[in-house]
C-alpha atoms as a PDB file:
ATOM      1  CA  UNK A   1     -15.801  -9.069 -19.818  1.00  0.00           C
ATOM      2  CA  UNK A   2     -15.078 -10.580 -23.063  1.00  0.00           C
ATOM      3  CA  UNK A   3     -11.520 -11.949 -23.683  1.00  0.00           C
ATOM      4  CA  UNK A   4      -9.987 -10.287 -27.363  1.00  0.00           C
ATOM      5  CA  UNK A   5      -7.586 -11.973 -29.608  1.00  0.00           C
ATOM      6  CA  UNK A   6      -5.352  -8.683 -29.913  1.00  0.00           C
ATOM      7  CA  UNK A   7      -2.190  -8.209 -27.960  1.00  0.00           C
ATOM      8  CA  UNK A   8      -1.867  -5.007 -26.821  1.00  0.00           C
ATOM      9  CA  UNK A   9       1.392  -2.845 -27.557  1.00  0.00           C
ATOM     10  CA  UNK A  10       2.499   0.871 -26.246  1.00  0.00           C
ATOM     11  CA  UNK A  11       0.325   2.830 -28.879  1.00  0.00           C
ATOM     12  CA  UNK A  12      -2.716   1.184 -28.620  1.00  0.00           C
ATOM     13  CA  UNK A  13      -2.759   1.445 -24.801  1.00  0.00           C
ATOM     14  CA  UNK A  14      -2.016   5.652 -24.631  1.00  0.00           C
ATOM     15  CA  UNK A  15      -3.791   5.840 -28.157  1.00  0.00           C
ATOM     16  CA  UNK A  16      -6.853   4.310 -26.331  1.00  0.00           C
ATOM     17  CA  UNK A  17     -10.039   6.367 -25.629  1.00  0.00           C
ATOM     18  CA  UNK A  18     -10.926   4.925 -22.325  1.00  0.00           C
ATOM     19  CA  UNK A  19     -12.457   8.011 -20.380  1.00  0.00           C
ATOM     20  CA  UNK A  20     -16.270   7.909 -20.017  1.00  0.00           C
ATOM     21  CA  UNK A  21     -18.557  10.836 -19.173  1.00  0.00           C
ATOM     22  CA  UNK A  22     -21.885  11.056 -18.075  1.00  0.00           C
ATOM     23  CA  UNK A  23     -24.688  13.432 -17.422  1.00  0.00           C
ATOM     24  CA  UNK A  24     -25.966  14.462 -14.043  1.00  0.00           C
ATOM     25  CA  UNK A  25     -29.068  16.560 -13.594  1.00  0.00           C
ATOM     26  CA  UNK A  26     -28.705  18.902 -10.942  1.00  0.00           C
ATOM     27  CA  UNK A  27     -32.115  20.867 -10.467  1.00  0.00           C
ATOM     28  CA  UNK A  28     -30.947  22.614  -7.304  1.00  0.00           C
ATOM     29  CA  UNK A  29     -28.113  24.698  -9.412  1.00  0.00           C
ATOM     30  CA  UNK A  30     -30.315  24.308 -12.674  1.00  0.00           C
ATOM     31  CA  UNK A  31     -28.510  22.498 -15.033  1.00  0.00           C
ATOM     32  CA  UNK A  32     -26.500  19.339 -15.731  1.00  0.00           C
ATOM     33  CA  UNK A  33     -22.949  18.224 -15.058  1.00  0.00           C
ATOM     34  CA  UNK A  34     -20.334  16.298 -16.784  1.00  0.00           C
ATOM     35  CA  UNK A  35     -18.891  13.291 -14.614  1.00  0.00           C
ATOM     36  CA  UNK A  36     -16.108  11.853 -15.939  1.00  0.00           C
ATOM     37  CA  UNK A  37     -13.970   8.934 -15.293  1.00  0.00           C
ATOM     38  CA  UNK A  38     -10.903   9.545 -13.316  1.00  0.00           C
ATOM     39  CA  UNK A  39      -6.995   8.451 -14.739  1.00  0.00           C
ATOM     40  CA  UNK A  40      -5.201   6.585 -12.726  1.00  0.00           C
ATOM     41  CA  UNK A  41      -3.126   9.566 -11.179  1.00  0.00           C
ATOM     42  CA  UNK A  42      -6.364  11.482 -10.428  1.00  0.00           C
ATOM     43  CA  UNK A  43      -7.558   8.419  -8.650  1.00  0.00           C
ATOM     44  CA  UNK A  44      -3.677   8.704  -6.576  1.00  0.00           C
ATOM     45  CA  UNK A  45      -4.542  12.133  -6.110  1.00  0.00           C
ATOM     46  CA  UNK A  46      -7.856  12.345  -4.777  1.00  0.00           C
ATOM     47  CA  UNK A  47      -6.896   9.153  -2.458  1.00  0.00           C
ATOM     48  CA  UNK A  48      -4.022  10.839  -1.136  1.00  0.00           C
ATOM     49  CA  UNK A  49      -6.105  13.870  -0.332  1.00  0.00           C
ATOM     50  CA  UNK A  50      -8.127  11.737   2.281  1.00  0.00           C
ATOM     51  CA  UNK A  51      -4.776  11.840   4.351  1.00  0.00           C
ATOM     52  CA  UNK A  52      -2.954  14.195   5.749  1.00  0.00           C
ATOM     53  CA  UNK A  53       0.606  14.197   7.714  1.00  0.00           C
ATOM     54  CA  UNK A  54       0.456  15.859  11.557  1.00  0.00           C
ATOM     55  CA  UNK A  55       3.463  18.367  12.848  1.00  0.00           C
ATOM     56  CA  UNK A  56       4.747  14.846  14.367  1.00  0.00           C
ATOM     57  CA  UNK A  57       5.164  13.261  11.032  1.00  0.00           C
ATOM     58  CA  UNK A  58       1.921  11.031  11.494  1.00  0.00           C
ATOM     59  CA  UNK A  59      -0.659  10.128   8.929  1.00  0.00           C
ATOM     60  CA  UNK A  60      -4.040  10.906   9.957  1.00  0.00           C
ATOM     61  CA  UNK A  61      -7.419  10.402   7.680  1.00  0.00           C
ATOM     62  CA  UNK A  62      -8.819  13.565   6.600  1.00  0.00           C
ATOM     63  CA  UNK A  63     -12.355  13.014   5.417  1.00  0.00           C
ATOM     64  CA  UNK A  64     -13.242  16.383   5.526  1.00  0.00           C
ATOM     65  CA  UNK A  65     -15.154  17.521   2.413  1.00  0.00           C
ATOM     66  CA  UNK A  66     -14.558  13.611   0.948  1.00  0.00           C
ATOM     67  CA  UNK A  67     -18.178  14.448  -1.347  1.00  0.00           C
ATOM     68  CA  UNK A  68     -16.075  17.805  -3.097  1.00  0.00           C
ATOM     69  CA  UNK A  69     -13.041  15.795  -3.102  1.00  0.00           C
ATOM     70  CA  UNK A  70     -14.087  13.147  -5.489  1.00  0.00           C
ATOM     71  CA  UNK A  71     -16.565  15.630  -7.523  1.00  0.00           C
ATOM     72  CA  UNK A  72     -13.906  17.824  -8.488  1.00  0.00           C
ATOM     73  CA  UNK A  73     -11.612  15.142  -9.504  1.00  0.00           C
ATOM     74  CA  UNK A  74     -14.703  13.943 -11.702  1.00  0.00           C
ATOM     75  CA  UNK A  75     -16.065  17.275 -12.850  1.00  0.00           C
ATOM     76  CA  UNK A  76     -15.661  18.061 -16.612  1.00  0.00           C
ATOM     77  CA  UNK A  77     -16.439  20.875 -18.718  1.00  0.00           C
ATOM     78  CA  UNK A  78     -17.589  20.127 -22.599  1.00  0.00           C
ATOM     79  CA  UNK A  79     -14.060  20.086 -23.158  1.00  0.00           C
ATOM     80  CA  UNK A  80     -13.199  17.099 -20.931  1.00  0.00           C
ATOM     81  CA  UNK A  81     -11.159  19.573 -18.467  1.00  0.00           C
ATOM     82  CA  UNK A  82     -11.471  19.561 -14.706  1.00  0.00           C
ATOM     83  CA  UNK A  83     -13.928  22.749 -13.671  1.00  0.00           C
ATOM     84  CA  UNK A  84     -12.892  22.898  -9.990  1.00  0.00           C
ATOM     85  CA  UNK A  85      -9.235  23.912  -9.392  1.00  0.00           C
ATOM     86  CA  UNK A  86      -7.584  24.500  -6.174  1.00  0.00           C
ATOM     87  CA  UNK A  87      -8.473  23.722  -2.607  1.00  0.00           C
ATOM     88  CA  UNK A  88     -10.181  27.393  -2.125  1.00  0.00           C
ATOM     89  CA  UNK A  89     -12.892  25.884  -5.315  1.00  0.00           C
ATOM     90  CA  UNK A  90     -13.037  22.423  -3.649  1.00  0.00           C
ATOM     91  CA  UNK A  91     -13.935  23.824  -0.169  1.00  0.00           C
ATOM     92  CA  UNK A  92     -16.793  26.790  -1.947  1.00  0.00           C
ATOM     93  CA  UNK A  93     -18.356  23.270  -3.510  1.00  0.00           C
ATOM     94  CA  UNK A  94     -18.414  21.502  -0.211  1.00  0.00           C
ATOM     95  CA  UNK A  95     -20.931  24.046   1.133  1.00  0.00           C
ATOM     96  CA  UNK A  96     -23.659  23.856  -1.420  1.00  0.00           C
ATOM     97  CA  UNK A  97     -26.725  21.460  -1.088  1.00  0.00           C
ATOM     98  CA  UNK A  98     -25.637  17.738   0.508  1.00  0.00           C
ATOM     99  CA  UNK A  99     -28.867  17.049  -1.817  1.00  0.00           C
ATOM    100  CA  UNK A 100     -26.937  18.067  -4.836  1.00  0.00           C
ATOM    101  CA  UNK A 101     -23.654  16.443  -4.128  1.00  0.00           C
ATOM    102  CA  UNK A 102     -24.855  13.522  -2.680  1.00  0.00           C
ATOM    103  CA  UNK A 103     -26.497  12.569  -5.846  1.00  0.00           C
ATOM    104  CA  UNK A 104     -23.086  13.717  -7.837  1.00  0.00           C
ATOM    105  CA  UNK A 105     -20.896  11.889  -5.483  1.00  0.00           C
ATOM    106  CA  UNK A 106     -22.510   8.488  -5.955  1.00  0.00           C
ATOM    107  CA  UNK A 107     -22.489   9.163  -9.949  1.00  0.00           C
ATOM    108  CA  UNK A 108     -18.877   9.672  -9.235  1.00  0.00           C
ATOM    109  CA  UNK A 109     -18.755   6.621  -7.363  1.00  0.00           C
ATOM    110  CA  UNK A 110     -20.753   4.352  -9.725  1.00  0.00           C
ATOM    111  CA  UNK A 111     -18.460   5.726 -12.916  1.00  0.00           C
ATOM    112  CA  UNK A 112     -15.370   5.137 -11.365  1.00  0.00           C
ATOM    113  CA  UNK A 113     -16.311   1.831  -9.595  1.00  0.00           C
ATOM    114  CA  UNK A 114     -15.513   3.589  -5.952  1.00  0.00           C
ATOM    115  CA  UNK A 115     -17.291   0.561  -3.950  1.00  0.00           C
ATOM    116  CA  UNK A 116     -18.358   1.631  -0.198  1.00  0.00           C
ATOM    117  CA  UNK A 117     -15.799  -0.588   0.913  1.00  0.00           C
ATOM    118  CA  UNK A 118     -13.129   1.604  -1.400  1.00  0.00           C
ATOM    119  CA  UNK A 119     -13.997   4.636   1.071  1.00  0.00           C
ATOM    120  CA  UNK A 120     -14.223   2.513   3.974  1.00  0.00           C
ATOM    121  CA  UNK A 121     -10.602   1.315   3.364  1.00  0.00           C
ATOM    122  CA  UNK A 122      -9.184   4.868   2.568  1.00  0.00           C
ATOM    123  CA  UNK A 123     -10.607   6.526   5.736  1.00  0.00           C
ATOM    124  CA  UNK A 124     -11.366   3.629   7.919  1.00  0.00           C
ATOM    125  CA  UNK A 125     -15.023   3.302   9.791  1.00  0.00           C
ATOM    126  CA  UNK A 126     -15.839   5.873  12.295  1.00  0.00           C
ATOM    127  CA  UNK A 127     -16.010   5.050  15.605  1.00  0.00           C
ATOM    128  CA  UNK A 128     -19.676   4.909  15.661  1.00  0.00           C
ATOM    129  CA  UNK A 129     -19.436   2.053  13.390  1.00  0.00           C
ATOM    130  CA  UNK A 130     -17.034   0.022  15.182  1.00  0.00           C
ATOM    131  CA  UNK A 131     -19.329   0.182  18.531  1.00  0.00           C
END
């Protein structure tokens, strides 16, 4: 990273452009999407969807659906807006090819700098991986 001369005030920083996007071919639905870099309360959001509270008031990891979760929270249209709304949306995408969001998941991943050891700190290891 290179080190600037410029200090930084309010307006620059909210002013700033820092969102990228990126193409994804997706043959199996035949077309392209648009990933896009998450803002920081996205990034909240989609980490606090990987937990969920219990009728005891416990929080448990819920990586159910954790390839949907991050797609539609990096999903754009042309016009930079999130395409999949609503847990119904998220849930229909979980159930198409693993092929297809595997390879937009780790797009996802590599655009937003979500490191395996990111998702192995959110949700833990399973136990299969601790043996």
């Amino acid at each position: 990273m290179v080190a600037t001369e410029k200090q930084l005030y309010i307006d620059d920083i909210l002013r700033a452009e820092d969102h990228k996007q990126k193409r994804v071919d997706v043959p199996e639905w035949g077309g392209y999407v648009l990933v896009r870099t998450m803002s920081g309360e996205a990034r909240d959001a989609y980490e606090a969807s990987l937990f969920e509270m219990d009728s005891e008031g416990n929080m448990n990891r819920n990586i159910q659906n954790i390839r949907a979760k991050l797609i539609a929270a990096c999903v754009v249209n042309e016009n930079g807006d999130l395409m999949f709304k609503g847990d119904a949306q998220v849930k229909a995408l979980g159930k198409k090819s693993a092929n297809a969001l595997d390879r937009i998941f780790a797009e996802c991943k590599a655009i937003n700098a979500v490191t395996e050891e990111d998702i192995e700190e959110l949700v833990g290891k399973s136990e299969t991986d601790q043996q």
